[in-house]
Protein backbone atom coordinates (compact mmCIF):
# COMPACT_ATOMS: atom_id res chain seq x y z
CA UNK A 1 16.13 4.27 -6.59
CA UNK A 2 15.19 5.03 -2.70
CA UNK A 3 15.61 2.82 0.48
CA UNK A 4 12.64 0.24 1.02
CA UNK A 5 12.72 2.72 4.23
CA UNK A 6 11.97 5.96 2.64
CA UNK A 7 9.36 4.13 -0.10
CA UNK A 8 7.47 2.65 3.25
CA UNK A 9 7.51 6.07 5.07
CA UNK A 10 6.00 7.85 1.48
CA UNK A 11 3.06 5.06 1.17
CA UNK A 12 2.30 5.32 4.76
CA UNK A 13 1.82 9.37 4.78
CA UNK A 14 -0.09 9.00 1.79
CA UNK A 15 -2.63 6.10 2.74
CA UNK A 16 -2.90 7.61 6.27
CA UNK A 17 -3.82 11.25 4.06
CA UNK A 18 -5.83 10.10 1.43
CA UNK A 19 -7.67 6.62 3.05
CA UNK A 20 -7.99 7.88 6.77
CA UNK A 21 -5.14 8.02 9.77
CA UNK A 22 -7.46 5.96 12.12
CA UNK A 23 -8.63 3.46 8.87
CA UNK A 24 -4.58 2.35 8.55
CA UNK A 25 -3.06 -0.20 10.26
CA UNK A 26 0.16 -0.60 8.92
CA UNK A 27 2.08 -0.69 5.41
CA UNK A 28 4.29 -2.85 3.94
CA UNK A 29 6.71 -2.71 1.10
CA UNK A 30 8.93 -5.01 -0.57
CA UNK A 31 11.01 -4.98 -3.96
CA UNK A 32 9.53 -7.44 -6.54
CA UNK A 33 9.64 -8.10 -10.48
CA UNK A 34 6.64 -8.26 -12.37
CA UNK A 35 6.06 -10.63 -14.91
CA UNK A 36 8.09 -9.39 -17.61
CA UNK A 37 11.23 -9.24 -15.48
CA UNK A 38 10.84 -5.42 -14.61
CA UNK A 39 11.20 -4.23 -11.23
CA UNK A 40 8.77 -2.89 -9.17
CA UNK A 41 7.20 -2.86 -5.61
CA UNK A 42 4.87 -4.86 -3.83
CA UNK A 43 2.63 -2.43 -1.31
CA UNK A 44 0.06 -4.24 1.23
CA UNK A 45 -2.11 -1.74 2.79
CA UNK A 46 -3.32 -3.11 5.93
CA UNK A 47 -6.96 -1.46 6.50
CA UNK A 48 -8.79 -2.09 10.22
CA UNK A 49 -12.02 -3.89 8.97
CA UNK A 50 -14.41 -1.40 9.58
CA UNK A 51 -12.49 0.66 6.54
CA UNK A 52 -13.63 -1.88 4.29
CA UNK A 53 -17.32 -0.64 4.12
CA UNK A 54 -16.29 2.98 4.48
CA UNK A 55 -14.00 2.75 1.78
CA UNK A 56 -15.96 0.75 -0.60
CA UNK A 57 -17.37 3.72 -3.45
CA UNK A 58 -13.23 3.31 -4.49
CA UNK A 59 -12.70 7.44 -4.70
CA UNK A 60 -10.56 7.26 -2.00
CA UNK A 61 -8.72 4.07 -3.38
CA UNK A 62 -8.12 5.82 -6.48
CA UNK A 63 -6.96 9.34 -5.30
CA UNK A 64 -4.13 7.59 -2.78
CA UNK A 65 -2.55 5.11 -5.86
CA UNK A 66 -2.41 8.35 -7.72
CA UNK A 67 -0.76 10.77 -4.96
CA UNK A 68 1.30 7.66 -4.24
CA UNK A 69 2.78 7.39 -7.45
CA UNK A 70 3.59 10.93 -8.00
CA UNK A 71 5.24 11.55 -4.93
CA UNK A 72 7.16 8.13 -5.74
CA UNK A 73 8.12 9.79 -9.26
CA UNK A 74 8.88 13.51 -7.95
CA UNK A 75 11.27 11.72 -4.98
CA UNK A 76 13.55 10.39 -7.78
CA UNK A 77 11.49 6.22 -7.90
CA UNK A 78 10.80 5.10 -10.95
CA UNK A 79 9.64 1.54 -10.08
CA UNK A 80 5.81 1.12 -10.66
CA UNK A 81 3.88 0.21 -6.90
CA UNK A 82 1.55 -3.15 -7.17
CA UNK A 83 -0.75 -1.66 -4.29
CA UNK A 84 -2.76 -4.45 -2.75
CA UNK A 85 -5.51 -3.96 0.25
CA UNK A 86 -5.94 -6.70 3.11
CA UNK A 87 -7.69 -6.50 6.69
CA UNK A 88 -6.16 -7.17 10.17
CA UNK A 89 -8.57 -10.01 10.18
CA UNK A 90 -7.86 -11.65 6.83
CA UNK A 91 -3.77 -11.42 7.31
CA UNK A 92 -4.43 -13.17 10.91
CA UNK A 93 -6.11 -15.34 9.21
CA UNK A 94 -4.23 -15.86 7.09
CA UNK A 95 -0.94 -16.17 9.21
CA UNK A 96 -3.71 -19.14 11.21
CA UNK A 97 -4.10 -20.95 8.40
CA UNK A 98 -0.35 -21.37 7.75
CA UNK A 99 0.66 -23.08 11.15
């Protein structure tokens, strides 16, 4: 099992590769178990909102879950990434909506 550290670094060359450097904002990962008790990893990719229309045929969605899962599997992690996409915009609002 790797480091949150090392899982954060792979998911961040691989979104930055496969979804655009300057369409990435950040990434986030955090251990989690899925609903039958398994673990796995929750993975926020935080796009800058212009991505969203760029990015919207999916090809690109779909070739960086699949890179990011084999690299996961070839470094020696065998948990299964939840990948989930959210804007700048919608996490500050978001984070506005909780104060």
């Amino acid at each position: 099992m790797l480091g949150i550290d090392r899982i954060t670094k792979i998911a961040r060359d691989v979104a930055r590769e496969k979804l655009g450097e300057n369409r990435v904002a950040d990434v986030r990962v955090e251990p989690m178990v899925d609903w039958v008790g398994d673990e796995g990893l929750h993975v926020l990719i935080v796009l800058h909102p212009f991505a969203v229309e760029q990015l919207k045929d999916g090809e690109e969605i779909g070739s960086e879950r699949r890179e990011f899962r084999q690299r996961l599997l070839r470094a020696g992690e065998e948990r299964f990434p939840f990948i989930h996409y959210a804007t700048t915009a919608e996490l500050a609002a978001h984070a506005d909506s909780e104060s």
